[in-house]
N, C-alpha and C. Protein backbone atom coordinates (compact mmCIF):
# COMPACT_ATOMS: atom_id res chain seq x y z
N UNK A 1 -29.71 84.28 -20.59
CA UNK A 1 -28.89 83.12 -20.96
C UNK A 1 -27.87 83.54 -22.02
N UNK A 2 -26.64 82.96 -22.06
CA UNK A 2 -25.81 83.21 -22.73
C UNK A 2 -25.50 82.71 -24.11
N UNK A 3 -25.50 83.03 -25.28
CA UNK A 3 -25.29 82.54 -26.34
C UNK A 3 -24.28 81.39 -26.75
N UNK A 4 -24.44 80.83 -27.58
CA UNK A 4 -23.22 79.86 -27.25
C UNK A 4 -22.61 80.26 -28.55
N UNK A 5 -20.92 80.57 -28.63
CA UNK A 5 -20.40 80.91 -29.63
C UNK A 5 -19.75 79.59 -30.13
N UNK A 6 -20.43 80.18 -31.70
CA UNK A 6 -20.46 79.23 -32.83
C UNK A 6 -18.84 79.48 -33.50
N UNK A 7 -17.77 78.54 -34.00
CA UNK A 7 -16.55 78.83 -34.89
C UNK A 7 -17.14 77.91 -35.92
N UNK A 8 -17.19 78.01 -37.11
CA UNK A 8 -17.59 77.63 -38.32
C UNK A 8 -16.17 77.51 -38.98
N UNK A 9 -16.13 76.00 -39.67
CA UNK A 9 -14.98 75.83 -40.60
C UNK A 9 -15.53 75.67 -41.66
N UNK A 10 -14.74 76.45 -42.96
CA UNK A 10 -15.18 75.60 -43.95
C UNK A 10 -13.79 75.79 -45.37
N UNK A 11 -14.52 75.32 -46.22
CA UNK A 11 -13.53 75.13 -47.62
C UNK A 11 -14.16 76.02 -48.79
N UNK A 12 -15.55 75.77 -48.66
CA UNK A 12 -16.05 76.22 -50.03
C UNK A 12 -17.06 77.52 -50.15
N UNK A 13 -18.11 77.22 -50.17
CA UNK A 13 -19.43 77.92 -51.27
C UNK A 13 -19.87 78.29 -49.46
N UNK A 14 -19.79 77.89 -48.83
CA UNK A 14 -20.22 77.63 -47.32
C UNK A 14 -21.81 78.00 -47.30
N UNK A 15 -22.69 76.88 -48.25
CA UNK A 15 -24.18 77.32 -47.88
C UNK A 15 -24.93 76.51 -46.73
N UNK A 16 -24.38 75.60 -45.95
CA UNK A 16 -24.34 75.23 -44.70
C UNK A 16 -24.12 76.15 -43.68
N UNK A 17 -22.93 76.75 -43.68
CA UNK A 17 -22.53 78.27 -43.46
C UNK A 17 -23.13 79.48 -42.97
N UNK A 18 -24.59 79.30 -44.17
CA UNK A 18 -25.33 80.32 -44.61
C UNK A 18 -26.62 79.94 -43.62
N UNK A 19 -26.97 78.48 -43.47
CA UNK A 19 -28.11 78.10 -42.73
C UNK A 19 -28.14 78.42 -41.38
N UNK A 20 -26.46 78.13 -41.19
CA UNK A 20 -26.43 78.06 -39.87
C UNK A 20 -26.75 79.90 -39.47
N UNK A 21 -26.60 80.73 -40.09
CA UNK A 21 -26.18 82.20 -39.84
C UNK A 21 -27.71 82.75 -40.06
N UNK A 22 -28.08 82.12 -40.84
CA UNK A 22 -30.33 83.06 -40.81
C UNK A 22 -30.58 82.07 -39.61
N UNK A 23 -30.19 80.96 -39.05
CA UNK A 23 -30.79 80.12 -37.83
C UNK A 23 -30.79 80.97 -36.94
N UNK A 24 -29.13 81.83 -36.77
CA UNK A 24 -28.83 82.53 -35.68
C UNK A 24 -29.58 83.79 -36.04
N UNK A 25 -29.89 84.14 -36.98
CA UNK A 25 -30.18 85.47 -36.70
C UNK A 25 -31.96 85.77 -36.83
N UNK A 26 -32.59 84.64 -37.44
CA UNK A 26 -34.18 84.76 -37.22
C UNK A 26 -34.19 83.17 -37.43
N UNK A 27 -33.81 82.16 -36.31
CA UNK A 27 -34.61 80.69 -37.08
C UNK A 27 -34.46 80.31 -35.54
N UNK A 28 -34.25 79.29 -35.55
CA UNK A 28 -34.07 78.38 -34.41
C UNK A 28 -33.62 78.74 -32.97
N UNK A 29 -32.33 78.96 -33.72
CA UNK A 29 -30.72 79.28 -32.78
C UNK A 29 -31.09 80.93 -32.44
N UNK A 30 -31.80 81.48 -32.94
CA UNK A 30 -31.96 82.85 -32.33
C UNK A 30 -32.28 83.04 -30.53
N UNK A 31 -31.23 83.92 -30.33
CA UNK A 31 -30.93 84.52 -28.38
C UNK A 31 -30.59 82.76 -28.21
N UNK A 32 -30.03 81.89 -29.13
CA UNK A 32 -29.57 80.75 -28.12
C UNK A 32 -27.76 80.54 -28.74
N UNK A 33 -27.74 81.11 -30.04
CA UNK A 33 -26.20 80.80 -30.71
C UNK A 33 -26.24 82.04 -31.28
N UNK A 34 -24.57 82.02 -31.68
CA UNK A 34 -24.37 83.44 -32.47
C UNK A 34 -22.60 82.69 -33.33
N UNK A 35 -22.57 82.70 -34.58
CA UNK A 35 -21.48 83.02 -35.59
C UNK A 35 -20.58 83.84 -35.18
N UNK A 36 -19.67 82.92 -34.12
CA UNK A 36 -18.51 84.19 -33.61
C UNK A 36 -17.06 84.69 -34.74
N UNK A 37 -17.30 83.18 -35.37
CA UNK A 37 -15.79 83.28 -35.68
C UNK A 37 -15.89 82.09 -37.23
N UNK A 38 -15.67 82.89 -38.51
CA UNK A 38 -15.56 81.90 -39.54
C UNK A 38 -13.94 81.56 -40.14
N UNK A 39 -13.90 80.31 -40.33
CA UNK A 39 -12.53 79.81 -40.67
C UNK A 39 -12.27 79.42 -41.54
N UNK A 40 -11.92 80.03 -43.09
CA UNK A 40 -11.59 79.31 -44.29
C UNK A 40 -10.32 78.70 -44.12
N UNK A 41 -10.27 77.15 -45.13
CA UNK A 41 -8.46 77.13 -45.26
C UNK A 41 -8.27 77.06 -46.82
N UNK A 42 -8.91 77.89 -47.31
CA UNK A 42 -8.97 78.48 -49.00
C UNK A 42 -9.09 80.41 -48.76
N UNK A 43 -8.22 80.88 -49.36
CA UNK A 43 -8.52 82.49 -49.78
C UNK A 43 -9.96 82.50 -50.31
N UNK A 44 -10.15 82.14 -51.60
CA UNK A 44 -10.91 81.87 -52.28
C UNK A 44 -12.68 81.65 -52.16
N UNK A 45 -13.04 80.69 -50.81
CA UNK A 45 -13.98 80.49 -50.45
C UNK A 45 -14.79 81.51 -50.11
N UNK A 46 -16.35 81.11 -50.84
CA UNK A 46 -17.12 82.25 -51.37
C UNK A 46 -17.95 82.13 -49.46
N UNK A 47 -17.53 81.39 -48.67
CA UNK A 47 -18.19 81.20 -47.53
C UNK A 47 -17.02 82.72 -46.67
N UNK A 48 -16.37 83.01 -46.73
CA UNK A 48 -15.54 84.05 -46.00
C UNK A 48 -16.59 85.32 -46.54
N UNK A 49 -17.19 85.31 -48.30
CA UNK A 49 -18.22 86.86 -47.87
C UNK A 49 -18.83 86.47 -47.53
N UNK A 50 -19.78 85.27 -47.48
CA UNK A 50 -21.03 85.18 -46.79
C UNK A 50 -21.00 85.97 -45.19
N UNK A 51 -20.01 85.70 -45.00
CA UNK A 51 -19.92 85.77 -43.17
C UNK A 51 -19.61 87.59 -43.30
N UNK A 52 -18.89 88.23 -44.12
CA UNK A 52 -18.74 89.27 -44.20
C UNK A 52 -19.95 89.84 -44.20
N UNK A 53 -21.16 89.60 -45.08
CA UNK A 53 -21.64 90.87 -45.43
C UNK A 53 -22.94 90.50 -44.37
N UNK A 54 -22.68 89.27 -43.55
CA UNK A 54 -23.24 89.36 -41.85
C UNK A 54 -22.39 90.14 -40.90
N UNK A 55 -21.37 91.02 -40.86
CA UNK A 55 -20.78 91.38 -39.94
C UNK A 55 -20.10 90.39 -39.23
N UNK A 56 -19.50 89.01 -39.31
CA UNK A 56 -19.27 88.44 -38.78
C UNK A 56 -17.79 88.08 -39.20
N UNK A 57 -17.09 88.22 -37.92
CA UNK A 57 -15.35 87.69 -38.01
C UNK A 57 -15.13 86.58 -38.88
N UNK A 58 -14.65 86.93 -39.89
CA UNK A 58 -14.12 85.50 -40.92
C UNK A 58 -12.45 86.02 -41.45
N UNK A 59 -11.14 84.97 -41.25
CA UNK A 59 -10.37 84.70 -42.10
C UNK A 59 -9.56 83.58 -42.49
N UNK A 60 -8.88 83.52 -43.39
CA UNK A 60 -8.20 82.32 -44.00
C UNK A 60 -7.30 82.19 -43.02
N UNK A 61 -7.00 80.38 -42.67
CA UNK A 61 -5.75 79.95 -41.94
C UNK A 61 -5.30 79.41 -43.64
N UNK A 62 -4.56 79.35 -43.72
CA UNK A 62 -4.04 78.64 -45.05
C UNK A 62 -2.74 77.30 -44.27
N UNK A 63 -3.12 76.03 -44.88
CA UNK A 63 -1.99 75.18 -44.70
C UNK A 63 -0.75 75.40 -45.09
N UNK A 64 -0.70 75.90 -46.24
CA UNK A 64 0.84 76.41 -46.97
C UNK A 64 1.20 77.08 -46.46
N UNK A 65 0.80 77.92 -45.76
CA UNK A 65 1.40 79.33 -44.87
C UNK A 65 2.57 78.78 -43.68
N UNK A 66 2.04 77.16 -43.01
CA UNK A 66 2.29 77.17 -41.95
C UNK A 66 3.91 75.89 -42.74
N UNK A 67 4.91 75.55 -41.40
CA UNK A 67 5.90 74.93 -41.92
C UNK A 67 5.12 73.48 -41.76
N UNK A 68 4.09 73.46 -40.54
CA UNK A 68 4.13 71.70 -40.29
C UNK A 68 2.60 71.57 -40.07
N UNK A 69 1.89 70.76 -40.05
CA UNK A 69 0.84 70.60 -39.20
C UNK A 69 0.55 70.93 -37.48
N UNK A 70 1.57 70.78 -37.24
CA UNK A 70 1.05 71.24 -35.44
C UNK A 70 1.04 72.83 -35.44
N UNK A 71 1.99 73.39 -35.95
CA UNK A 71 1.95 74.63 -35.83
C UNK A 71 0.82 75.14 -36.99
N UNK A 72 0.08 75.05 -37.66
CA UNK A 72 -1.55 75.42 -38.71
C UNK A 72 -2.18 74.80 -37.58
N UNK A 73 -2.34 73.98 -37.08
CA UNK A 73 -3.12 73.70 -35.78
C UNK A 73 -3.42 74.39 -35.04
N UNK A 74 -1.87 74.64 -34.36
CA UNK A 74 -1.79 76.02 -33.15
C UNK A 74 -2.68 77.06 -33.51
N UNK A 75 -2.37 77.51 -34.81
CA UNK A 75 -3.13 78.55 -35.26
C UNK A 75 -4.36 78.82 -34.93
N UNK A 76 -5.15 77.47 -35.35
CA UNK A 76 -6.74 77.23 -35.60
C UNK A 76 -7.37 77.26 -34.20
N UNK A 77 -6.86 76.44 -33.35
CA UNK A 77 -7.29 76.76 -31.81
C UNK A 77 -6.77 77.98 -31.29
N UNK A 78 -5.81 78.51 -31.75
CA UNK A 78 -5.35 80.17 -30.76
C UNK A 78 -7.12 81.05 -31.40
N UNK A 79 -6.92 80.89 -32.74
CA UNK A 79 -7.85 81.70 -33.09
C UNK A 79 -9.24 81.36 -32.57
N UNK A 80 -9.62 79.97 -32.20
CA UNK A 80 -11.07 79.78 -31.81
C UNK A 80 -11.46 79.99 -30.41
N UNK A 81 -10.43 80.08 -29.79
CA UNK A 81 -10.03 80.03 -28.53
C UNK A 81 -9.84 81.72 -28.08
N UNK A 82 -9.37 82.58 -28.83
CA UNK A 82 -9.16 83.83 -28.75
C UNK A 82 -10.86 84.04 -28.90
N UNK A 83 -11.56 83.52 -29.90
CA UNK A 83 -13.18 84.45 -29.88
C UNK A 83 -14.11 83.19 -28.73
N UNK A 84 -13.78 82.32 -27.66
CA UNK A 84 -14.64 82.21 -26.51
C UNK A 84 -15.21 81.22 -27.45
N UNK A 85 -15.21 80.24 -28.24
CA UNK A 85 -15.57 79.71 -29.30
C UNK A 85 -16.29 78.38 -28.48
N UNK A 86 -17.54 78.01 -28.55
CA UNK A 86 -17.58 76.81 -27.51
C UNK A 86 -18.39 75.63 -28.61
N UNK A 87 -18.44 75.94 -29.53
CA UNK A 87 -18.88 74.41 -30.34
C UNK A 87 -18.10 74.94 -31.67
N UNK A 88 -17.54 73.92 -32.23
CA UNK A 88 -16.62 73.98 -33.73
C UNK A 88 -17.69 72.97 -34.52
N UNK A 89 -17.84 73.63 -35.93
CA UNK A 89 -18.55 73.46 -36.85
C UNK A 89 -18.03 73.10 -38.24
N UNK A 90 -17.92 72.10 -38.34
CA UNK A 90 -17.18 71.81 -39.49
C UNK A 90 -18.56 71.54 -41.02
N UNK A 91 -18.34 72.61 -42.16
CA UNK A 91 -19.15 72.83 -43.23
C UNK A 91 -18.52 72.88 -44.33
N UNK A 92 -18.81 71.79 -44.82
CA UNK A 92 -18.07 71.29 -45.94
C UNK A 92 -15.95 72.06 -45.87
N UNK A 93 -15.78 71.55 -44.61
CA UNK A 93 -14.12 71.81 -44.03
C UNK A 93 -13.62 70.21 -44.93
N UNK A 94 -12.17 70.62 -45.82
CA UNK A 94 -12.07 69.38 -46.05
C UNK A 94 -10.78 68.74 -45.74
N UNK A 95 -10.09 69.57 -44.75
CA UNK A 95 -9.04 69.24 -44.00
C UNK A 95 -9.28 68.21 -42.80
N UNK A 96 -8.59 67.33 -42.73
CA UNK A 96 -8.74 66.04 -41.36
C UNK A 96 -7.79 66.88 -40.40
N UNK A 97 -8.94 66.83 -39.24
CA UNK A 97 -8.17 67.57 -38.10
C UNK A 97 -7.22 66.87 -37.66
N UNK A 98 -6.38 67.80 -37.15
CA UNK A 98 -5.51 67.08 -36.04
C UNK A 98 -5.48 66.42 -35.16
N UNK A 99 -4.89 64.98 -34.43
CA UNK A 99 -5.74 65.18 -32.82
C UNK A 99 -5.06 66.12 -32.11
N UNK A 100 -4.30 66.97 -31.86
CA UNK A 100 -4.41 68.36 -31.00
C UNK A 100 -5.55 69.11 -31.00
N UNK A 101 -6.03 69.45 -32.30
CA UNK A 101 -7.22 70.03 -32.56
C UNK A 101 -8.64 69.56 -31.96
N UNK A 102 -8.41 67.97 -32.21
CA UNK A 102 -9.57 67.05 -31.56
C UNK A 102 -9.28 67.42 -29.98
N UNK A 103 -8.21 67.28 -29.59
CA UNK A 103 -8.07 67.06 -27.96
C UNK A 103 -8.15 68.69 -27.74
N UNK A 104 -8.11 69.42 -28.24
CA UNK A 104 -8.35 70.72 -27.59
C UNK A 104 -10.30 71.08 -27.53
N UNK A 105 -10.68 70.63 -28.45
CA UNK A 105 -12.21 71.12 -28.30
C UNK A 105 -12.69 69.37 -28.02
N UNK A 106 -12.20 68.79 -27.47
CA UNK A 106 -13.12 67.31 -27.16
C UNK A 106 -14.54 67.14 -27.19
N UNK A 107 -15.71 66.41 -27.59
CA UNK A 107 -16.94 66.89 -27.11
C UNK A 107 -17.86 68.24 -28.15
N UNK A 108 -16.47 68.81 -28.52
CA UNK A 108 -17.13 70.21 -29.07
C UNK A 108 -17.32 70.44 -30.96
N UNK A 109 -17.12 69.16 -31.28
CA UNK A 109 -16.84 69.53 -32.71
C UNK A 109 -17.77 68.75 -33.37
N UNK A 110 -18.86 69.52 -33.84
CA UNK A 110 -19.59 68.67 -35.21
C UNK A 110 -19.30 68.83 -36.60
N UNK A 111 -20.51 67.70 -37.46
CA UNK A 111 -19.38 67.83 -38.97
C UNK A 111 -20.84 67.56 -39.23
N UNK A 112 -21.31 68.36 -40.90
CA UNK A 112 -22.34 67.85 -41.72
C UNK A 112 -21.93 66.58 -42.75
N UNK A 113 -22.91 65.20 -43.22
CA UNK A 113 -22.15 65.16 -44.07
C UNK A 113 -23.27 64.24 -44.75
N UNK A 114 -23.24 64.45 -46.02
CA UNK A 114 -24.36 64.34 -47.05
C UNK A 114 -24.68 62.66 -47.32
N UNK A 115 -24.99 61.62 -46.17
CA UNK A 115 -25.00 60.43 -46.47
C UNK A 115 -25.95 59.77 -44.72
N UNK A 116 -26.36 58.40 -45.23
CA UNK A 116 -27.14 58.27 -43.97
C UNK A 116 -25.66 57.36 -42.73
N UNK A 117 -24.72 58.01 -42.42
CA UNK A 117 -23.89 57.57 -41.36
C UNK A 117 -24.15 56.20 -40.66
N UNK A 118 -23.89 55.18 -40.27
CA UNK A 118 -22.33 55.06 -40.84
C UNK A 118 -22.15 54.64 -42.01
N UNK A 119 -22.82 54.37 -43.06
CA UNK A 119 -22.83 54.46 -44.55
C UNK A 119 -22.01 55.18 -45.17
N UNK A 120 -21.41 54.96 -46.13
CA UNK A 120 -21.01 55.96 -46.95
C UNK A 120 -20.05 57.21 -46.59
N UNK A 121 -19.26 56.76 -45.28
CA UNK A 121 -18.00 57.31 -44.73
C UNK A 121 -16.53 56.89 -45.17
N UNK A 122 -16.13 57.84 -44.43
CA UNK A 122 -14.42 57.71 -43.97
C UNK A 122 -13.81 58.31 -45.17
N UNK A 123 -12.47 57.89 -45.10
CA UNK A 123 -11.75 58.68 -46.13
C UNK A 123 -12.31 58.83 -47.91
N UNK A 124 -11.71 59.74 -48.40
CA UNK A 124 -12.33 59.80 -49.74
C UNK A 124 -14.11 60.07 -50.21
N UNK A 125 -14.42 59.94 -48.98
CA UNK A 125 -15.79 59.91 -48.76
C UNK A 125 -16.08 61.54 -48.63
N UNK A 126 -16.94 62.38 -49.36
CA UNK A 126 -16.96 63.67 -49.42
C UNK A 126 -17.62 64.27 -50.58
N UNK A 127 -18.76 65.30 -50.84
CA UNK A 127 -19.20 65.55 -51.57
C UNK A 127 -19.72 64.45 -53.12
N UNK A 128 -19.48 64.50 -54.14
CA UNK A 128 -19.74 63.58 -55.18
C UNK A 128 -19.26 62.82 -55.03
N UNK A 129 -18.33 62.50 -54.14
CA UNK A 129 -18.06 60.87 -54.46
C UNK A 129 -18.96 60.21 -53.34
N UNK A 130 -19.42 60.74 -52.19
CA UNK A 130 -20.55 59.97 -51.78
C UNK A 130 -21.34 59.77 -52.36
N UNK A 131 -22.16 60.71 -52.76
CA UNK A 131 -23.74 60.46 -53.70
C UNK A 131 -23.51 59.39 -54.81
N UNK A 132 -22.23 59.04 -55.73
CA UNK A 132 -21.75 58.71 -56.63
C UNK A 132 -21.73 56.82 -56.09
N UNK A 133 -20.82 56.61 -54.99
CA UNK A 133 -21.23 55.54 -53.90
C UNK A 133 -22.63 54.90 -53.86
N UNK A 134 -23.56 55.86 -53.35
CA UNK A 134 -24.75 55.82 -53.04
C UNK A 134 -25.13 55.27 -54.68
N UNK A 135 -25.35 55.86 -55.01
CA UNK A 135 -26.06 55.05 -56.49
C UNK A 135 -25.16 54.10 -56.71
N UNK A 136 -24.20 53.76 -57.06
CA UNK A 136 -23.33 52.75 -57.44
C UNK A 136 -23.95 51.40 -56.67
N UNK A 137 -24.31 51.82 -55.58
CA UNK A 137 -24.57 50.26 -54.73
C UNK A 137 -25.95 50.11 -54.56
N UNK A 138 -26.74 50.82 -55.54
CA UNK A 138 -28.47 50.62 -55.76
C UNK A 138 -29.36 51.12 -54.78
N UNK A 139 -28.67 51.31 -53.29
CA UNK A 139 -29.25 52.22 -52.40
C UNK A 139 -30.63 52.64 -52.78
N UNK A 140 -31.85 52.45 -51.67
CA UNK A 140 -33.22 53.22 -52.26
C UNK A 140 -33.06 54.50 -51.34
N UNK A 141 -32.71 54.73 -50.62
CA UNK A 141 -32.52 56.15 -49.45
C UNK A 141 -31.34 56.86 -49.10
N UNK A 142 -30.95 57.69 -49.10
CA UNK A 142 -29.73 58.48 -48.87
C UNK A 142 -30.21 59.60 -47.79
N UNK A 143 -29.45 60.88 -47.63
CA UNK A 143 -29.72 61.83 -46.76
C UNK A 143 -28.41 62.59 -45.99
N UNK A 144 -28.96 63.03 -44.82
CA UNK A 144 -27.64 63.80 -44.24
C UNK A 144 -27.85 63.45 -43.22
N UNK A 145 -26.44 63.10 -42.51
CA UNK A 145 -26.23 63.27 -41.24
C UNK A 145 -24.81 64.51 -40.41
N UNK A 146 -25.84 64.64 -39.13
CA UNK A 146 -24.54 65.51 -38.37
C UNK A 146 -24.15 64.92 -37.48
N UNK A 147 -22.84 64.50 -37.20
CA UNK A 147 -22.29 63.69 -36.35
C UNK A 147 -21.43 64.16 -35.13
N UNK A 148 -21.00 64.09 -34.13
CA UNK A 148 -19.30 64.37 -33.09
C UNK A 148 -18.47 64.29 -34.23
N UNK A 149 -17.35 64.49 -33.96
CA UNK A 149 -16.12 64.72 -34.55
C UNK A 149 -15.07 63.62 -33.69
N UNK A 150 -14.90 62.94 -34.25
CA UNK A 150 -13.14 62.01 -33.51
C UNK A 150 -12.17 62.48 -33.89
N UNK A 151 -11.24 61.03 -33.98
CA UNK A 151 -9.65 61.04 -34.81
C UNK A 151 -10.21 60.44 -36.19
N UNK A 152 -11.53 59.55 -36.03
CA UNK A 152 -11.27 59.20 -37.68
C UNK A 152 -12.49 59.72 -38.47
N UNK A 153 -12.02 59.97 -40.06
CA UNK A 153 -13.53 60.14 -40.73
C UNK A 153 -14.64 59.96 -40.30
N UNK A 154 -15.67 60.59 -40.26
CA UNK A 154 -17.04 60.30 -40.12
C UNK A 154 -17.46 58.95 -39.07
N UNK A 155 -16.53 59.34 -38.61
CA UNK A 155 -16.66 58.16 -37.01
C UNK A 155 -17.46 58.49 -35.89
N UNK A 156 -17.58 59.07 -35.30
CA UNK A 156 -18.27 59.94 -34.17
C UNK A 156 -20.09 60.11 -34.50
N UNK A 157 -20.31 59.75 -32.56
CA UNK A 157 -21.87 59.44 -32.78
C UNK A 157 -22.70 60.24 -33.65
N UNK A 158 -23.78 59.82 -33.91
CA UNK A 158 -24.74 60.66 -35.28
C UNK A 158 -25.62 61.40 -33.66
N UNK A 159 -25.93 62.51 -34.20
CA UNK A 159 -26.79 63.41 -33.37
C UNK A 159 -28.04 63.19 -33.94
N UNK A 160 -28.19 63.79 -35.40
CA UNK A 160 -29.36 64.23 -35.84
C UNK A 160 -29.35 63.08 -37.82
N UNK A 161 -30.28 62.63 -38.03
CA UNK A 161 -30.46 62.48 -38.95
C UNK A 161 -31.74 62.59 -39.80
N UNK A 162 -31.49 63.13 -41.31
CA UNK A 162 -33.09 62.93 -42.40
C UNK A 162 -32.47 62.14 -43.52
N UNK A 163 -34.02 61.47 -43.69
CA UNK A 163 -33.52 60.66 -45.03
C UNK A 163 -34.24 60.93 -46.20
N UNK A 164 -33.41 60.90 -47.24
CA UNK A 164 -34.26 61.22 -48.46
C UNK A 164 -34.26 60.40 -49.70
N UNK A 165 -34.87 60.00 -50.20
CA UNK A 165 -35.60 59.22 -50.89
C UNK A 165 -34.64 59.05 -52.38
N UNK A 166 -33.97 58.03 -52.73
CA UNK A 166 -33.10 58.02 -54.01
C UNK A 166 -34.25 57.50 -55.47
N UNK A 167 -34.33 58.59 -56.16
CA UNK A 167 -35.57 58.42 -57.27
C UNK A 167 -34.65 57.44 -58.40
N UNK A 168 -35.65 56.61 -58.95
CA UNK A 168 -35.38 56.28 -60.11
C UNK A 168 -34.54 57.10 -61.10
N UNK A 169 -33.52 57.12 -61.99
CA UNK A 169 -33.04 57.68 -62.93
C UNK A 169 -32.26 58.88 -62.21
N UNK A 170 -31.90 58.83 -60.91
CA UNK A 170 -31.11 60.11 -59.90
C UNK A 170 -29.26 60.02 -60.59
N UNK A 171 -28.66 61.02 -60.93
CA UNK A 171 -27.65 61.28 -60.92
C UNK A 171 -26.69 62.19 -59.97
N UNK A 172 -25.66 61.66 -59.31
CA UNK A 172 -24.77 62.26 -57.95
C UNK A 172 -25.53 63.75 -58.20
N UNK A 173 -25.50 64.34 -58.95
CA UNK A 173 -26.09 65.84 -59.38
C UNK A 173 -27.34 66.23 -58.74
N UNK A 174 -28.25 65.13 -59.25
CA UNK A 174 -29.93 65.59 -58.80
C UNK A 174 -29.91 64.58 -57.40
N UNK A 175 -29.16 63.89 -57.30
CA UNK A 175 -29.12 63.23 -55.31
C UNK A 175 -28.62 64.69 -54.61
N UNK A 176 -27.20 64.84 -54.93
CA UNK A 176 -26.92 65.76 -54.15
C UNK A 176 -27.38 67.56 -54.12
N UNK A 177 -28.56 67.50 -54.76
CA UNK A 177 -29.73 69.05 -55.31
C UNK A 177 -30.65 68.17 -54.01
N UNK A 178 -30.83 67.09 -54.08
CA UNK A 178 -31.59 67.03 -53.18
C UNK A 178 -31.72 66.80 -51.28
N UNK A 179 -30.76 66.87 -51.29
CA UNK A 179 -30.04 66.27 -50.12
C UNK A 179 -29.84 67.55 -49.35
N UNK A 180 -28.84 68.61 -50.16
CA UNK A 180 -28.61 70.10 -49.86
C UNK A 180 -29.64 70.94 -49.08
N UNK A 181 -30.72 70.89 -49.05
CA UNK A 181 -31.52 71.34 -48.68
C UNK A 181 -31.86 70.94 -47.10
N UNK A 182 -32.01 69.60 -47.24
CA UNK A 182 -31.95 68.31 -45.63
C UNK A 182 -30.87 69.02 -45.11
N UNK A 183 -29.31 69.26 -45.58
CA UNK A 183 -28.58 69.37 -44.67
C UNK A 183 -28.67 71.10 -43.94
N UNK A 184 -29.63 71.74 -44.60
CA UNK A 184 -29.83 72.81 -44.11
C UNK A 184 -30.44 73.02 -43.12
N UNK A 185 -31.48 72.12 -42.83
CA UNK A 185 -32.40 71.94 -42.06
C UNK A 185 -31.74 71.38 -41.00
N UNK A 186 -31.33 70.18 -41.30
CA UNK A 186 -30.51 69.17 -39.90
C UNK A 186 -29.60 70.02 -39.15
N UNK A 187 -28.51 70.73 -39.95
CA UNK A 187 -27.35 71.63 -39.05
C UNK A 187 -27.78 72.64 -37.92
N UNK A 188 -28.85 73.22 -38.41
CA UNK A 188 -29.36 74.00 -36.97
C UNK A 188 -30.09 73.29 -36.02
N UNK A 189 -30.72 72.31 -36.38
CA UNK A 189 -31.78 71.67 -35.73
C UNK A 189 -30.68 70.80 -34.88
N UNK A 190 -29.68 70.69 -34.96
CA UNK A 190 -28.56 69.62 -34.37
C UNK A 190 -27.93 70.35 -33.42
N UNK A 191 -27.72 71.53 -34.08
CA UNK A 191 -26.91 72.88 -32.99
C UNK A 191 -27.77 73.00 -32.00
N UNK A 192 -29.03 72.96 -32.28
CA UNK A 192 -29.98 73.25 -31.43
C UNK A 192 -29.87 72.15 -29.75
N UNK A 193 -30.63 71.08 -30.37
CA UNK A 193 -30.02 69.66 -29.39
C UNK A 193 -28.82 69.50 -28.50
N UNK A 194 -27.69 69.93 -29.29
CA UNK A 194 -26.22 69.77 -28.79
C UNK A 194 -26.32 71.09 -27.68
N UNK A 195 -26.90 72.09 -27.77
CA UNK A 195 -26.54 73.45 -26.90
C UNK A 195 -27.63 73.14 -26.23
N UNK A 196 -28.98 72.45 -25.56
CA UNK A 196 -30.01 72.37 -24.98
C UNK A 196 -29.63 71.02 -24.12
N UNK A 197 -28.57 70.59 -24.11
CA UNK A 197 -27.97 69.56 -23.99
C UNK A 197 -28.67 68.08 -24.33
N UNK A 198 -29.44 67.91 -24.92
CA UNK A 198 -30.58 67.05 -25.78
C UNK A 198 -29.58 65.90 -26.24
């Protein structure tokens, strides 16, 4: 059986990144996925060595580089499309795709994202300012979900979800220490489903 090649986007620290890449190489996703192709749109992002010192194809598209959005687009699909790329992975990516981008991988694009969906979405919605949300509105449960990918924020059906428990006296800090971990777990376990056709 054939592996299904993984394109991984991301922005940051990429330890989603990181889950997904021990899944492929001793967890879950092993002889079923493989990390073809990693996509920063930061130089900077400490997720481009991760993928390095796996042997695995990683480089920066940078937005500034390009004159417009369609053409940084072009880019992003020539390149996912050049490595046979058949599910797009968006990990902590904090660019809103294009719909070219959407209409080129239709079907093919998931997103992690640190909240119980459809809760605590859409624009502005992202790292601390979710968890930050989440307590603000007294919430007793939070968690991660991995969802499809549309045209809008955190719109697209939920695949996989865990929930985790919002403690007394929790700050966005110790919610989102706790959450990090769930989304490690969920992202392969979702890749898994989505490629088993589940």
């Amino acid at each position: 059986m054939s592996k299904t090649r993984l394109g991984v986007l991301i922005s940051g620290g990429g330890t989603n990144l990181q889950a997904i890449i021990d899944a492929c190489e001793a967890g879950p996703l092993k002889g079923r996925a493989e990390v073809a192709l990693v996509i920063a749109n930061k130089p900077e992002a400490y997720g481009l060595e991760r993928a390095k010192k796996h042997g695995i194809p990683a480089i920066c598209v940078n937005r500034k580089d390009f004159p417009d959005a369609a053409s940084f687009t072009a880019q992003l699909v020539e390149e996912l499309h050049a490595r046979q790329v058949g599910l797009v992975c968006l990990a902590g990516y904090l660019l809103k795709l294009e719909t070219a981008f959407i209409a080129a991988f239709r079907g093919k694009i998931v997103n992690i994202h640190p909240a119980l969906l459809p809760k605590f979405g859409g624009k502005g919605m992202y790292g601390r300012h979710v968890h930050e949300a989440v307590l603000a509105t007294g919430e007793k449960e939070s968690g991660a979900s991995l969802h499809w990918v549309d045209e809008d924020f955190d719109h697209g059906a939920v695949i996989l979800q865990r929930r985790v428990p919002v403690l007394p006296g929790d700050t966005p800090d110790t919610l989102a220490k706790r959450i990090l971990p769930v989304e490690h777990q969920v992202y392969p376990e979702a890749i898994l489903k989505v490629i088993s056709g589940k």
